[in-house]
Protein backbone atom coordinates (compact mmCIF):
# COMPACT_ATOMS: atom_id res chain seq x y z
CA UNK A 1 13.07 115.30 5.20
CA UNK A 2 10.36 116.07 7.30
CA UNK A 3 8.67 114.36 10.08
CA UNK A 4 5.44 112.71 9.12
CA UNK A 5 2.45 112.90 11.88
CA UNK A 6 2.91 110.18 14.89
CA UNK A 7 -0.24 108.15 13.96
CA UNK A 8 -1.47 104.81 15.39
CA UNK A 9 -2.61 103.86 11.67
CA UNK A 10 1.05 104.06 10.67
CA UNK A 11 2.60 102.39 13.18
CA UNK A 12 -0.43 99.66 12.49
CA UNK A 13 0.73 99.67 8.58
CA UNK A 14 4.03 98.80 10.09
CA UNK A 15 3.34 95.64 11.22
CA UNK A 16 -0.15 94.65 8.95
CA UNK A 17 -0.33 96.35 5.88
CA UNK A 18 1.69 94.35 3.64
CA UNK A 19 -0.80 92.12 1.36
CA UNK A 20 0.69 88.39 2.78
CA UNK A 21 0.50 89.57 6.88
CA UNK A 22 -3.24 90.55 5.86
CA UNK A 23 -3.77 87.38 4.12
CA UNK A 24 -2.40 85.38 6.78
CA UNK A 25 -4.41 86.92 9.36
CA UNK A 26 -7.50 86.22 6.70
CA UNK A 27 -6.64 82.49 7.13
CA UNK A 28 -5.98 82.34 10.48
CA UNK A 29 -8.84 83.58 11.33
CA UNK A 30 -10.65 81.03 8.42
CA UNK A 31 -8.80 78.23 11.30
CA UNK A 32 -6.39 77.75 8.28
CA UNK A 33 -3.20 77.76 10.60
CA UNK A 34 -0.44 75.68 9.74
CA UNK A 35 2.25 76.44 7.51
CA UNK A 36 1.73 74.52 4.34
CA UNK A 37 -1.95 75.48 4.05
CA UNK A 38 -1.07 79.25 4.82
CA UNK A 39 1.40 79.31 2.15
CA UNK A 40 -1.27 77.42 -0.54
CA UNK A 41 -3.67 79.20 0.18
CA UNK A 42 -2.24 83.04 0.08
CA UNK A 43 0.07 82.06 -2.42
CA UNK A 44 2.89 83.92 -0.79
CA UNK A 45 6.50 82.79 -1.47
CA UNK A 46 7.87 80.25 1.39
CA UNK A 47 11.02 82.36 2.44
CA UNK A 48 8.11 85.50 2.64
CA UNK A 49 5.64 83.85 4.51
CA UNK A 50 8.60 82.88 7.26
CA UNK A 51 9.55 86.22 7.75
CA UNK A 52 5.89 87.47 8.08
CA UNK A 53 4.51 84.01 10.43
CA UNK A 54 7.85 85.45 12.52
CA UNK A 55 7.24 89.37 13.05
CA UNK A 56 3.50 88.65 13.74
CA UNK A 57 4.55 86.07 16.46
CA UNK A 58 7.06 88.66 17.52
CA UNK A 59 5.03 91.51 17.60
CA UNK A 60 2.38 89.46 19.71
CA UNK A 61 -0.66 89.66 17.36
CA UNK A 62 -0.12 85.65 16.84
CA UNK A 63 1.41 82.73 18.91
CA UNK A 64 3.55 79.99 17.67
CA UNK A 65 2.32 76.97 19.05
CA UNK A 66 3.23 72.91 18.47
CA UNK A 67 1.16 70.41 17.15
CA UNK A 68 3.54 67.74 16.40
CA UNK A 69 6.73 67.29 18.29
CA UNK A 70 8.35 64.32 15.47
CA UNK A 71 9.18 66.04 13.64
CA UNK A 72 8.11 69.15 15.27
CA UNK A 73 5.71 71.32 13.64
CA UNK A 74 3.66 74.84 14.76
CA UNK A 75 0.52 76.14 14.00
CA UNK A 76 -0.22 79.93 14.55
CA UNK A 77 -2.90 81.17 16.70
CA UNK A 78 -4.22 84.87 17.04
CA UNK A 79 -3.25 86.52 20.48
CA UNK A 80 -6.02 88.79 22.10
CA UNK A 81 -4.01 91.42 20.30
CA UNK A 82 -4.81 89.26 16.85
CA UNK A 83 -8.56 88.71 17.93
CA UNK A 84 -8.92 92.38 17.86
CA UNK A 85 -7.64 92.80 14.24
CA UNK A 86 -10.40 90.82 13.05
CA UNK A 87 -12.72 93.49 12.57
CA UNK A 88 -10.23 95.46 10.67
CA UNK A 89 -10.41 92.62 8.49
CA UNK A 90 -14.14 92.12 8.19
CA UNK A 91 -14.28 95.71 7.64
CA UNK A 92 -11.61 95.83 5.32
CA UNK A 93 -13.85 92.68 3.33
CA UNK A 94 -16.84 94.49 3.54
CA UNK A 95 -15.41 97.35 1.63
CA UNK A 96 -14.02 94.97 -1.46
CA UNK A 97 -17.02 93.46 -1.57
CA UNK A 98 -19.02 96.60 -2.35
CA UNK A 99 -16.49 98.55 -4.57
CA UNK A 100 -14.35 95.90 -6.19
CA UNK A 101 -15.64 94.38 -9.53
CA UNK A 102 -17.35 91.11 -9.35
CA UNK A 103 -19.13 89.03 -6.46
CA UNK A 104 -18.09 88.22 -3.06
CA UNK A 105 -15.66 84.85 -3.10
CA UNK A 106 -17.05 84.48 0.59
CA UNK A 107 -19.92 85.71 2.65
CA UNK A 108 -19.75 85.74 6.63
CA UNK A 109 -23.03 84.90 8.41
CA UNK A 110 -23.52 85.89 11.61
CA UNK A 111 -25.10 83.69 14.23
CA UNK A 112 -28.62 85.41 13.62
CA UNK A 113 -28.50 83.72 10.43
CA UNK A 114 -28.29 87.10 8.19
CA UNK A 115 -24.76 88.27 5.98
CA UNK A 116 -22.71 90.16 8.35
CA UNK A 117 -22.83 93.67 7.17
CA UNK A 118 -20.16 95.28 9.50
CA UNK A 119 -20.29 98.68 11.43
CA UNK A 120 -17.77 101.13 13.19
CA UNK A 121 -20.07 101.99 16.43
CA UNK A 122 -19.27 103.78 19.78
CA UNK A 123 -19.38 101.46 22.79
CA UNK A 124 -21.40 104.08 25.07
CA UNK A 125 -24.28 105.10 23.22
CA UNK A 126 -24.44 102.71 19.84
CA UNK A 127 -24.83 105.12 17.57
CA UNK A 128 -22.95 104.19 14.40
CA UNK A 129 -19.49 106.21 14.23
CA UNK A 130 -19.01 107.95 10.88
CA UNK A 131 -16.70 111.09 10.06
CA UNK A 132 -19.19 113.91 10.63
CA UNK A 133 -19.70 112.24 14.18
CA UNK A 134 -15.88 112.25 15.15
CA UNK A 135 -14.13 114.62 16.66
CA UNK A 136 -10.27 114.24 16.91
CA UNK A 137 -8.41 115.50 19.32
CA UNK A 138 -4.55 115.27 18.88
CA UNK A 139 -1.92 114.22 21.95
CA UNK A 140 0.75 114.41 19.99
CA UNK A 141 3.72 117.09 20.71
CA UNK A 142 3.63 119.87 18.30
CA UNK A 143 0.53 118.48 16.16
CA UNK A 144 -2.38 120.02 15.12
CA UNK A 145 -5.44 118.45 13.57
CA UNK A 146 -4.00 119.66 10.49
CA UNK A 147 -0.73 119.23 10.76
CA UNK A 148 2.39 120.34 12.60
CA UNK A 149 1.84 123.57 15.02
CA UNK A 150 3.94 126.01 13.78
CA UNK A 151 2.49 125.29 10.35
CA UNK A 152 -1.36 125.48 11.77
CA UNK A 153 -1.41 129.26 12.26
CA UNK A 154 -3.42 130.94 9.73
């Protein structure tokens, strides 16, 4: 078997692309944060949803914190590392919402009053960041924009 390209979107996948980690970060960040109302509302299976609520708390993108000590009970709370998923999410929305069938279940306003209508934009000059304004430039050992080195020549 060969070795796939070291990528930060993989290692991402990893830990947030299975549908009930992305729908628990969707409540979450709703304020939806204890366990009952997690589990109602993304409809994943109980035993599922633990083992999910616990690599998200382990990998640090939420924190398990109590709310009721008899008996005791946690809600989950995004990290900083969490926080900064959220426009993944609003991104990932955004796209649904134009090229899925049928209208948005929920709209996100933003504070000047207008729908949110999200963008990928570069932090020193503003300018919106699309493909034919990237350049990539691979760190990894032995890698290649397209693909392993001693498979790039030619």
């Amino acid at each position: 078997m060969k070795t796939p390209r070291p990528c930060s979107i993989a290692g991402t996948l990893a830990l947030v692309g299975e549908k009930y980690a992305l729908l628990i970060l969707r409540e979450v960040f709703l304020g939806v944060r204890r366990f009952d109302r997690i589990a109602r509302n993304t409809g994943a299976p109980r035993d599922i949803l633990t083992a999910r609520l616990r690599r998200l708390v382990e990998a640090g993108v939420l924190e398990k914190v109590p709310y009721s000590e008899r008996p005791m009970r946690y809600e989950y709370v995004p990290t900083e590392a969490g926080r900064e998923l959220y426009p993944v999410l609003v991104t990932l929305m955004a796209w649904g919402d134009r090229h899925l069938p049928g209208h948005p279940p929920t709209v996100l306003e933003h504070a000047c009053g207008e729908e949110l209508r999200p963008v990928v934009v570069c932090t020193a000059c503003g300018a919106e960041a699309t493909p034919d304004t990237l350049t990539p430039h691979v760190h990894a050992p032995g890698w290649t924009v397209s693909g392993p080195a001693a498979e790039s020549v030619g």
